[in-house]
PDB file of N, CA and C in Angstrom:
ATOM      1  N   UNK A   1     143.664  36.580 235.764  1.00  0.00           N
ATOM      2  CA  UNK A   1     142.740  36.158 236.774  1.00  0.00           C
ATOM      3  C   UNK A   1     141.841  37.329 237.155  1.00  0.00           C
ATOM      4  N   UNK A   2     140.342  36.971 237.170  1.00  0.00           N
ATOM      5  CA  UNK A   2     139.371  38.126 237.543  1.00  0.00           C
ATOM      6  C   UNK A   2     139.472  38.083 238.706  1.00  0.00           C
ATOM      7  N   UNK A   3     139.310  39.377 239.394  1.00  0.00           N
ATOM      8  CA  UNK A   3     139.264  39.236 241.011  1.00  0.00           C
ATOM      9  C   UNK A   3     137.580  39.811 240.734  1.00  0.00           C
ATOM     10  N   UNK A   4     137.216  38.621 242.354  1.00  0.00           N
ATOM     11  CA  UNK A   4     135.758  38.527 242.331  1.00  0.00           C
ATOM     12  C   UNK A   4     135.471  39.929 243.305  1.00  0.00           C
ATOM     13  N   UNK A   5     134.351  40.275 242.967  1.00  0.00           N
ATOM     14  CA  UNK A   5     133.751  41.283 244.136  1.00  0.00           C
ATOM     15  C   UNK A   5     132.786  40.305 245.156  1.00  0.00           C
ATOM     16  N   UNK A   6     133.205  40.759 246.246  1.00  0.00           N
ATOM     17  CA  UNK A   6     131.745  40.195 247.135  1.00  0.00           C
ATOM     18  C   UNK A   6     130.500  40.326 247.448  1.00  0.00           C
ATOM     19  N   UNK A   7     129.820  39.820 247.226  1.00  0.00           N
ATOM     20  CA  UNK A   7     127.762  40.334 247.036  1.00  0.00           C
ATOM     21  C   UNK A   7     127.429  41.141 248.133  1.00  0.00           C
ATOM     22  N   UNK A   8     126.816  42.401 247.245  1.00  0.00           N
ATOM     23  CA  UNK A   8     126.629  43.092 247.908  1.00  0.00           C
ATOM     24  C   UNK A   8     125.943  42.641 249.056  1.00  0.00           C
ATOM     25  N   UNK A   9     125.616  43.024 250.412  1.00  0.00           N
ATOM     26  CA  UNK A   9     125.516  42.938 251.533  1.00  0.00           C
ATOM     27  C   UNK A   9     124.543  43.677 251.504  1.00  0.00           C
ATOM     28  N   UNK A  10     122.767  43.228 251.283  1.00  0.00           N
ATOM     29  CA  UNK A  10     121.496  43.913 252.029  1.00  0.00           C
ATOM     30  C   UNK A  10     121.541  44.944 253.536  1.00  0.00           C
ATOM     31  N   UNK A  11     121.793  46.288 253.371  1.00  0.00           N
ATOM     32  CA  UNK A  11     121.831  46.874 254.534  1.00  0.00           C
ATOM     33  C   UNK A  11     120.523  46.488 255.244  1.00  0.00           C
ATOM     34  N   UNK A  12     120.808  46.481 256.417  1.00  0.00           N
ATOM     35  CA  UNK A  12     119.203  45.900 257.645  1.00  0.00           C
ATOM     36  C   UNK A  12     118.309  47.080 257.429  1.00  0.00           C
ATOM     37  N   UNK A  13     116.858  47.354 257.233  1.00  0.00           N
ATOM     38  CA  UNK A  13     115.928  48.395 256.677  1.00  0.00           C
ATOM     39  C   UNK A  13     116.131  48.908 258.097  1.00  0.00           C
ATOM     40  N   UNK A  14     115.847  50.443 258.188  1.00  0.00           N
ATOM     41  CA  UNK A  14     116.273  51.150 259.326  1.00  0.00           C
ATOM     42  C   UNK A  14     114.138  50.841 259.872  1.00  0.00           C
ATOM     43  N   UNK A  15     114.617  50.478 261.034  1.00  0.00           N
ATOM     44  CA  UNK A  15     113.071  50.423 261.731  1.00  0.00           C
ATOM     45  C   UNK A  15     112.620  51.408 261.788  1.00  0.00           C
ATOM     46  N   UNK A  16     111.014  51.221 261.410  1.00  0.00           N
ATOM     47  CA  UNK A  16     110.468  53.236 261.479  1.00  0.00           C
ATOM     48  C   UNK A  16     109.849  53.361 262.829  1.00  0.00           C
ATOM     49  N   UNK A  17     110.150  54.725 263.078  1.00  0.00           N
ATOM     50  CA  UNK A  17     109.738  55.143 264.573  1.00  0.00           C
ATOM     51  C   UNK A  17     108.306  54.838 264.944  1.00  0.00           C
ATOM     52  N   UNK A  18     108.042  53.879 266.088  1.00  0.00           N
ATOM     53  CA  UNK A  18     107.207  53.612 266.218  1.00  0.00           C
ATOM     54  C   UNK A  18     106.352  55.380 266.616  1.00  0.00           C
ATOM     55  N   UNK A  19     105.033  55.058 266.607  1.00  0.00           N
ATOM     56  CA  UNK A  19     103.544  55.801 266.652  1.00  0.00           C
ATOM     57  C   UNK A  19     103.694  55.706 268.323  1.00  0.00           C
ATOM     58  N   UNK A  20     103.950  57.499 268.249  1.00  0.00           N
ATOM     59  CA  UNK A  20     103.650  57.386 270.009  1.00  0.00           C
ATOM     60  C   UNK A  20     102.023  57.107 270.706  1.00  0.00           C
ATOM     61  N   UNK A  21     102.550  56.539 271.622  1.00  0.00           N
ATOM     62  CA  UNK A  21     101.563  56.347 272.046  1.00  0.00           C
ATOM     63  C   UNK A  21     100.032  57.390 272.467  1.00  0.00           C
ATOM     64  N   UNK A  22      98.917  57.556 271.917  1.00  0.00           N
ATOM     65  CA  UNK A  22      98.086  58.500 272.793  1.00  0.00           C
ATOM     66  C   UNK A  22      96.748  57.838 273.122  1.00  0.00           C
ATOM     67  N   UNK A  23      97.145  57.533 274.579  1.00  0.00           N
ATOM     68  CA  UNK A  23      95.987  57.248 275.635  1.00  0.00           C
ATOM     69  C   UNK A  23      95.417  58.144 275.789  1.00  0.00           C
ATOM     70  N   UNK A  24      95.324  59.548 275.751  1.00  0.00           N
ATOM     71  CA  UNK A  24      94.229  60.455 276.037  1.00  0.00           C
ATOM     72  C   UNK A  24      93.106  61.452 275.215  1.00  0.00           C
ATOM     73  N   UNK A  25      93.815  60.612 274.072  1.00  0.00           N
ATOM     74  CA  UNK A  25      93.451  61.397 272.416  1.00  0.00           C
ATOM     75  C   UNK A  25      91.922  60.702 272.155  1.00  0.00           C
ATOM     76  N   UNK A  26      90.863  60.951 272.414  1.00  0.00           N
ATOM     77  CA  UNK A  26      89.861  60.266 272.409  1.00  0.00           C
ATOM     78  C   UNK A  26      89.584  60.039 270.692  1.00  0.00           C
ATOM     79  N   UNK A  27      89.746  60.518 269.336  1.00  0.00           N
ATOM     80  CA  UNK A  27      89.874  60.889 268.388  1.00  0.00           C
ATOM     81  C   UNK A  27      90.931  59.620 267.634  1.00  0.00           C
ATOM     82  N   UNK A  28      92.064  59.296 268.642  1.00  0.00           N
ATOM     83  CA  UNK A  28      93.166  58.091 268.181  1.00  0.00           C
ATOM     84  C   UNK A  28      92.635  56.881 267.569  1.00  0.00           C
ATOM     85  N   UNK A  29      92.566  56.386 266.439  1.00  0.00           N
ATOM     86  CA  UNK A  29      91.994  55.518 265.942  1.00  0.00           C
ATOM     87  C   UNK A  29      90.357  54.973 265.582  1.00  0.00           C
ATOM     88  N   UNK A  30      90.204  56.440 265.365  1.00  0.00           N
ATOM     89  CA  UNK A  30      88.331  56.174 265.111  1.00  0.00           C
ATOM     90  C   UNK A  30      88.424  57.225 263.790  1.00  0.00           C
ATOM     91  N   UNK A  31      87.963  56.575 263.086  1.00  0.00           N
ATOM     92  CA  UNK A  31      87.642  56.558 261.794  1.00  0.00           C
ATOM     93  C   UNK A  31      87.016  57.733 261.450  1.00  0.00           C
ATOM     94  N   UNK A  32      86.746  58.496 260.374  1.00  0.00           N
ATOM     95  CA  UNK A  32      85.425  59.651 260.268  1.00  0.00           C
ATOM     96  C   UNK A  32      84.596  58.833 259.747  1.00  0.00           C
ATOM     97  N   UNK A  33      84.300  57.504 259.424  1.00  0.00           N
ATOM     98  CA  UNK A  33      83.077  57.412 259.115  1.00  0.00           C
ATOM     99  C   UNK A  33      82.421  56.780 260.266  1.00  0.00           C
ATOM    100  N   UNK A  34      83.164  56.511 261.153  1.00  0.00           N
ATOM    101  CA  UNK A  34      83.091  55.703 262.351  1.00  0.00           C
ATOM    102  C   UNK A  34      82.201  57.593 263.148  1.00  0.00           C
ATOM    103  N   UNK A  35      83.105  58.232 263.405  1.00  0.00           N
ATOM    104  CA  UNK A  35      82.583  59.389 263.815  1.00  0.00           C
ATOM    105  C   UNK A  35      80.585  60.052 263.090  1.00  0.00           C
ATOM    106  N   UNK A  36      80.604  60.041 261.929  1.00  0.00           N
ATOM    107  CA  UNK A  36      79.888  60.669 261.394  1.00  0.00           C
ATOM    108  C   UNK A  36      78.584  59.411 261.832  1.00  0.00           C
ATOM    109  N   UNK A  37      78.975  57.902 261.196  1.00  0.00           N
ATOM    110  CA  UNK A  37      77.991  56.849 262.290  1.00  0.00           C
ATOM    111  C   UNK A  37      77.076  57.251 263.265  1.00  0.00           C
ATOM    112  N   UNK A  38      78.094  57.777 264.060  1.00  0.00           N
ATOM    113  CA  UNK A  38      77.572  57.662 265.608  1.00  0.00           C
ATOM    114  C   UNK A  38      76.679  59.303 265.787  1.00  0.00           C
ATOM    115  N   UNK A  39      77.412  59.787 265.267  1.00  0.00           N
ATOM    116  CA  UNK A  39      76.477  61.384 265.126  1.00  0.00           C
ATOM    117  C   UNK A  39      75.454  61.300 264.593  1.00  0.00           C
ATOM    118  N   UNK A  40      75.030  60.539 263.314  1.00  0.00           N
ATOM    119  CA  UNK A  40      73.571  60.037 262.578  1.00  0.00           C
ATOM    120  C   UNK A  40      72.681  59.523 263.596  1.00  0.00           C
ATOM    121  N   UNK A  41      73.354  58.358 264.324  1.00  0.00           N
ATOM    122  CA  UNK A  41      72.522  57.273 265.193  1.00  0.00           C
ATOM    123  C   UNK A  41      72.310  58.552 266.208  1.00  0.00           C
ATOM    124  N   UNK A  42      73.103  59.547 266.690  1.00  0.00           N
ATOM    125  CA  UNK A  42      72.404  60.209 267.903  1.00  0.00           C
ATOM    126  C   UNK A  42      71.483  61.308 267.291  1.00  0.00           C
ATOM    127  N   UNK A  43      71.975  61.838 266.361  1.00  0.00           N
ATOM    128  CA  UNK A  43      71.182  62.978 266.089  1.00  0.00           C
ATOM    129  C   UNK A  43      70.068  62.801 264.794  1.00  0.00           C
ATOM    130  N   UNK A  44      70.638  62.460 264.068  1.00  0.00           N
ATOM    131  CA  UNK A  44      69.999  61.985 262.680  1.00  0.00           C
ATOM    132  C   UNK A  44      70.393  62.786 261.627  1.00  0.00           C
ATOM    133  N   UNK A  45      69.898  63.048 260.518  1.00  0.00           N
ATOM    134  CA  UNK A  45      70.481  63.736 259.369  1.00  0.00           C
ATOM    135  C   UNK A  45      69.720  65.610 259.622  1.00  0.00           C
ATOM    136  N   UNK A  46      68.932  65.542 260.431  1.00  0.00           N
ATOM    137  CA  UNK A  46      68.393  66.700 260.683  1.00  0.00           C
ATOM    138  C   UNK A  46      68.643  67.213 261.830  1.00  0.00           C
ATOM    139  N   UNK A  47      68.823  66.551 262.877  1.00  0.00           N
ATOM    140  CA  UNK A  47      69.402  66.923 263.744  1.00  0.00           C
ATOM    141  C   UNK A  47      70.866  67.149 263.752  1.00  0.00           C
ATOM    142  N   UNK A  48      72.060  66.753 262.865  1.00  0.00           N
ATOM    143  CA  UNK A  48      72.910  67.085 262.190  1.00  0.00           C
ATOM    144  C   UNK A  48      73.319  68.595 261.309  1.00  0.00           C
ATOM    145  N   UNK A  49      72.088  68.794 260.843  1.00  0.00           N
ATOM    146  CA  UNK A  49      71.745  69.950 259.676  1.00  0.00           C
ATOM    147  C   UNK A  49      71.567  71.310 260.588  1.00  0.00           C
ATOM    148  N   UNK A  50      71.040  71.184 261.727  1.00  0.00           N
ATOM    149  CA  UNK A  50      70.696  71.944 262.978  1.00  0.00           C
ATOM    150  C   UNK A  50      72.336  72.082 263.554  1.00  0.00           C
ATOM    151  N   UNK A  51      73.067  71.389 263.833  1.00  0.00           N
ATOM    152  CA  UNK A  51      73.606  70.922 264.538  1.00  0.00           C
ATOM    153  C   UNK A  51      75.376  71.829 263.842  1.00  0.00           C
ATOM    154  N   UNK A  52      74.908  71.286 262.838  1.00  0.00           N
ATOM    155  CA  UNK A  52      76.574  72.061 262.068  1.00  0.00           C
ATOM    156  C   UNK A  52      75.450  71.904 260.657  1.00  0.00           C
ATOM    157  N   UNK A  53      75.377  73.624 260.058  1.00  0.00           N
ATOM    158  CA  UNK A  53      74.364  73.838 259.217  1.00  0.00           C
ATOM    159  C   UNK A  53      75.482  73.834 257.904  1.00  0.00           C
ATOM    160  N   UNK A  54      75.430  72.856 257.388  1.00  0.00           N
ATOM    161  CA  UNK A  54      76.124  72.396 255.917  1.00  0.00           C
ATOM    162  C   UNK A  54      75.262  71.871 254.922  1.00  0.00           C
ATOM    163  N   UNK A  55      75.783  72.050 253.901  1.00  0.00           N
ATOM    164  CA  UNK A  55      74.995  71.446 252.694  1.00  0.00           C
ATOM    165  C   UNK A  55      74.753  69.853 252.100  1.00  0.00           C
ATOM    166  N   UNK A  56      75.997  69.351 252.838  1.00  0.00           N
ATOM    167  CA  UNK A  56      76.181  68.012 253.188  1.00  0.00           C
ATOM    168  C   UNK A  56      74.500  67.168 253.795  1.00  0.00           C
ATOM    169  N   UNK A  57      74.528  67.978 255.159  1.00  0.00           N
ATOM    170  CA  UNK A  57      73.266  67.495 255.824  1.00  0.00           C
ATOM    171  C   UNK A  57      72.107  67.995 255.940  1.00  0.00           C
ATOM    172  N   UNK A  58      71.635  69.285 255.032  1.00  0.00           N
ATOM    173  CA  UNK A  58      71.053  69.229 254.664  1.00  0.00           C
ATOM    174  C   UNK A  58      70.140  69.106 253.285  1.00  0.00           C
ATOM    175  N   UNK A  59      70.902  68.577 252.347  1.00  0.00           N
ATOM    176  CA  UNK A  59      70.465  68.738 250.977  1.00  0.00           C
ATOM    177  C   UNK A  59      70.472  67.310 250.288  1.00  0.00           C
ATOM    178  N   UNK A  60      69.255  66.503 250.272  1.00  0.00           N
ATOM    179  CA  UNK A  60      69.572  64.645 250.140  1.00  0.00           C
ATOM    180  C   UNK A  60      71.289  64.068 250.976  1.00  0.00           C
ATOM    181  N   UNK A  61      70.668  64.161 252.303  1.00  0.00           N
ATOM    182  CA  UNK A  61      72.181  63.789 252.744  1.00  0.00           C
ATOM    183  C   UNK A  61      72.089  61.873 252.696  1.00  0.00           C
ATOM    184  N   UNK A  62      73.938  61.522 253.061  1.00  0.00           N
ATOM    185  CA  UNK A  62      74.092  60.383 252.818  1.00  0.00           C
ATOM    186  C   UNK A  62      75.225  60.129 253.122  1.00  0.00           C
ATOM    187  N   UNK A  63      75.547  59.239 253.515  1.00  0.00           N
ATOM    188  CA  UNK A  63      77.038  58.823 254.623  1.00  0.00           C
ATOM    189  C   UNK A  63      77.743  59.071 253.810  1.00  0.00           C
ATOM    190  N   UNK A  64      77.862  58.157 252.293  1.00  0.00           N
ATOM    191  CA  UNK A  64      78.929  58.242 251.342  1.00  0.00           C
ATOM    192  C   UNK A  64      78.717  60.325 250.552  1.00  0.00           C
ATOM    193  N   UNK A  65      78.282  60.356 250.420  1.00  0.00           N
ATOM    194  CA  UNK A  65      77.970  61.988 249.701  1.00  0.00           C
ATOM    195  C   UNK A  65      78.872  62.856 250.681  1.00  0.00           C
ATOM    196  N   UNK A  66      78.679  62.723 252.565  1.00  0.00           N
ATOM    197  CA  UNK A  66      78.653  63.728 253.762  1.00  0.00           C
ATOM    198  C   UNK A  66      80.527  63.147 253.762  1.00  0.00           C
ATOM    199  N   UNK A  67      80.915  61.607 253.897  1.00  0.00           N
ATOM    200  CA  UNK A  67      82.257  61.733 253.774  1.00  0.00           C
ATOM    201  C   UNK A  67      83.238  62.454 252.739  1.00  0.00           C
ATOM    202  N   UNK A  68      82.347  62.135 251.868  1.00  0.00           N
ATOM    203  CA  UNK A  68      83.301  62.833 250.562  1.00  0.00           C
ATOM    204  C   UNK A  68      83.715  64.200 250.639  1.00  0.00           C
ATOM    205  N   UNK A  69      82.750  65.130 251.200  1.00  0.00           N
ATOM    206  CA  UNK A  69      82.691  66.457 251.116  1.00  0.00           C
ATOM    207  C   UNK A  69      83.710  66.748 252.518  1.00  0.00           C
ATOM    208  N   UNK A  70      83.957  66.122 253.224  1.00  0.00           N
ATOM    209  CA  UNK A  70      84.265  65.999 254.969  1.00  0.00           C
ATOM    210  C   UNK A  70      85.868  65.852 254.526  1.00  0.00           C
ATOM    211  N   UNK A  71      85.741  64.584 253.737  1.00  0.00           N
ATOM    212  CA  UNK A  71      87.512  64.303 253.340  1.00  0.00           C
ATOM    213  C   UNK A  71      88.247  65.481 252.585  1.00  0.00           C
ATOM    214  N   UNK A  72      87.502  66.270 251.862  1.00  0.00           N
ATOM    215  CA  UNK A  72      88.164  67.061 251.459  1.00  0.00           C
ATOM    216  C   UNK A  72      87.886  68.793 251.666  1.00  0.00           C
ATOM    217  N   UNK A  73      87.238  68.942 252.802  1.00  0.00           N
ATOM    218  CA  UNK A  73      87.378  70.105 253.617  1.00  0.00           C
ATOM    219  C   UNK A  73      87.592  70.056 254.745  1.00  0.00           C
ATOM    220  N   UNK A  74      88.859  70.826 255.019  1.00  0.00           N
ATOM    221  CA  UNK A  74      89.620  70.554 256.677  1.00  0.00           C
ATOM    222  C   UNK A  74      88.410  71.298 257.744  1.00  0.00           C
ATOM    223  N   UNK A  75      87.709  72.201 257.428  1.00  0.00           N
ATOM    224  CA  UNK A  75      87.021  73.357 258.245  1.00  0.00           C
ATOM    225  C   UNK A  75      86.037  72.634 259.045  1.00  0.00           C
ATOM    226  N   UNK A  76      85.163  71.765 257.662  1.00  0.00           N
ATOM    227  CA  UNK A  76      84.110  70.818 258.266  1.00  0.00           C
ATOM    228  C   UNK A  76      84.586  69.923 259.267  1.00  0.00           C
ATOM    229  N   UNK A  77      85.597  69.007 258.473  1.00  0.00           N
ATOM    230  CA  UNK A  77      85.685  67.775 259.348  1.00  0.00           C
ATOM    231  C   UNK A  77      86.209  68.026 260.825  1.00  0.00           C
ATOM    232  N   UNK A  78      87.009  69.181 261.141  1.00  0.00           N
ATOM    233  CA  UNK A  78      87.269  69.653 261.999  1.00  0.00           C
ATOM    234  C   UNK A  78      85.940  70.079 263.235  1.00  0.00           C
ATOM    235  N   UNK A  79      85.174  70.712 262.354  1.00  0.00           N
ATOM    236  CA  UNK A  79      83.635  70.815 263.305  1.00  0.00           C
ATOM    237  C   UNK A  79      82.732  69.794 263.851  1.00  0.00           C
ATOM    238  N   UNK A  80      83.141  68.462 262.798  1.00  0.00           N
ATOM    239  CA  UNK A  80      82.472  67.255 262.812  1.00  0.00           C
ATOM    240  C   UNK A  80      83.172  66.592 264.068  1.00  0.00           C
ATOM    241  N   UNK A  81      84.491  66.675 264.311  1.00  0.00           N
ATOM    242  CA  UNK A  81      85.307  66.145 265.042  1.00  0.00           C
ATOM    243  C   UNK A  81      84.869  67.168 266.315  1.00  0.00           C
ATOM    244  N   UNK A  82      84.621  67.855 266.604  1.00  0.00           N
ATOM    245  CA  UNK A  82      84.527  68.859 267.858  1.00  0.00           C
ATOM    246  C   UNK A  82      83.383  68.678 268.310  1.00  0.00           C
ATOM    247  N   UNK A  83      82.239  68.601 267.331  1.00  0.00           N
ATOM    248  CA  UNK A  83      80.482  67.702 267.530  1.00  0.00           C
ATOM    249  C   UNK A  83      80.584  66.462 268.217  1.00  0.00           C
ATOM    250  N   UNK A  84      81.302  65.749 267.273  1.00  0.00           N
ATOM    251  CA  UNK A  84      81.966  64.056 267.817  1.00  0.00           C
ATOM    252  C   UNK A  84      82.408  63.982 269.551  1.00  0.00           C
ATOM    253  N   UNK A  85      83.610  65.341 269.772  1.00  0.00           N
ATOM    254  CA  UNK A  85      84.110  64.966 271.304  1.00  0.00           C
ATOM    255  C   UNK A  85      82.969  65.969 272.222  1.00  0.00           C
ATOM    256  N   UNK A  86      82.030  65.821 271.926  1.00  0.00           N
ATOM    257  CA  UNK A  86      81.094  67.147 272.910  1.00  0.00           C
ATOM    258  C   UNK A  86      80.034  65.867 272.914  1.00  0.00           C
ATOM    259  N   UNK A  87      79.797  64.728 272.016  1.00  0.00           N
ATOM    260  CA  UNK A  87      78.880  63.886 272.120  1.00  0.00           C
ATOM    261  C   UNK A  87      79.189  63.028 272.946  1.00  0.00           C
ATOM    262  N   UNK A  88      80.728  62.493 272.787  1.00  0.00           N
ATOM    263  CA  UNK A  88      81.700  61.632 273.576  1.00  0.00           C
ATOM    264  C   UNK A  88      81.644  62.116 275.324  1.00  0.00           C
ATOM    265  N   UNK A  89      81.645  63.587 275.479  1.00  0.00           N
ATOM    266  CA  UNK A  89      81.562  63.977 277.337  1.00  0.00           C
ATOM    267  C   UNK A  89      80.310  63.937 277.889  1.00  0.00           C
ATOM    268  N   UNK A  90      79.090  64.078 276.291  1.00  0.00           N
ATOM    269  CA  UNK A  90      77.919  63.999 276.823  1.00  0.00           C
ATOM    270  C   UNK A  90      77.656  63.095 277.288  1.00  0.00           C
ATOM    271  N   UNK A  91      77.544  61.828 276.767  1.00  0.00           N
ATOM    272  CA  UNK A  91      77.385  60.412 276.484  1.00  0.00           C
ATOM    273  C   UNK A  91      78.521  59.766 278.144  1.00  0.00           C
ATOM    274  N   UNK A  92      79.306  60.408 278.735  1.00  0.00           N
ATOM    275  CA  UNK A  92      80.544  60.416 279.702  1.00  0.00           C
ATOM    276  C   UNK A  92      79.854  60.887 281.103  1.00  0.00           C
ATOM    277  N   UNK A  93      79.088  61.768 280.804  1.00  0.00           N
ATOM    278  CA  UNK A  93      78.386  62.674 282.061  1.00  0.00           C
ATOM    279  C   UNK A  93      77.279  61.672 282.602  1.00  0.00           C
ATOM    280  N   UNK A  94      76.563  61.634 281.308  1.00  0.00           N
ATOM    281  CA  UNK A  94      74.993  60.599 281.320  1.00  0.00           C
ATOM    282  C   UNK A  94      75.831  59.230 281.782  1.00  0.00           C
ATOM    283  N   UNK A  95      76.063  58.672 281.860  1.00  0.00           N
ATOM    284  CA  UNK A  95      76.746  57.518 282.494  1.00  0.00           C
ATOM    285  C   UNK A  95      77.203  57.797 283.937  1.00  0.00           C
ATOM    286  N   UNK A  96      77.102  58.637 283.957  1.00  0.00           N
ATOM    287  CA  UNK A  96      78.224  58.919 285.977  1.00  0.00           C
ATOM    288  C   UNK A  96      76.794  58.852 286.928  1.00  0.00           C
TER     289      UNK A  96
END
């Protein structure tokens, strides 16, 4: 007589730690192209070039060309992001 084994038993997937919360992270869920958007519409591609002097914005610039170069240098996108929250208090002040 074979003795049966019993089916294995699916362990329950361990839940992944939820994403703390950040309400004060103005940066939390906005995109860089969402960012770089809104910097075009305020400044433009020259006022950009002035603004944080890269080769990106000034040399035939272009949303898709300026992300590419952004995604893969931490230095820029980092400056782009610091342009971004100085536009965000500007844009914060002018409203009060």
């Amino acid at each position: 007589m074979e003795e049966s084994t019993p089916p294995a038993e699916a362990e329950p997937a361990a839940a992944a730690p939820a994403a703390p919360a950040q309400p004060r992270n103005p940066l939390h869920g906005v995109t860089l192209e969402a960012m770089l958007r809104a910097l075009h519409a305020h400044y433009g591609w020259d006022g950009l070039a002035e603004q944080l002097p890269m080769r990106c914005f000034e040399h035939e610039p272009s949303l898709g060309s300026s992300l590419k170069f952004l995604r893969k240098t931490p230095w820029a996108r980092a400056k782009v992001e610091s342009l971004y929250l100085f536009l965000l208090r500007e844009q914060r002040r002018a409203a009060r």
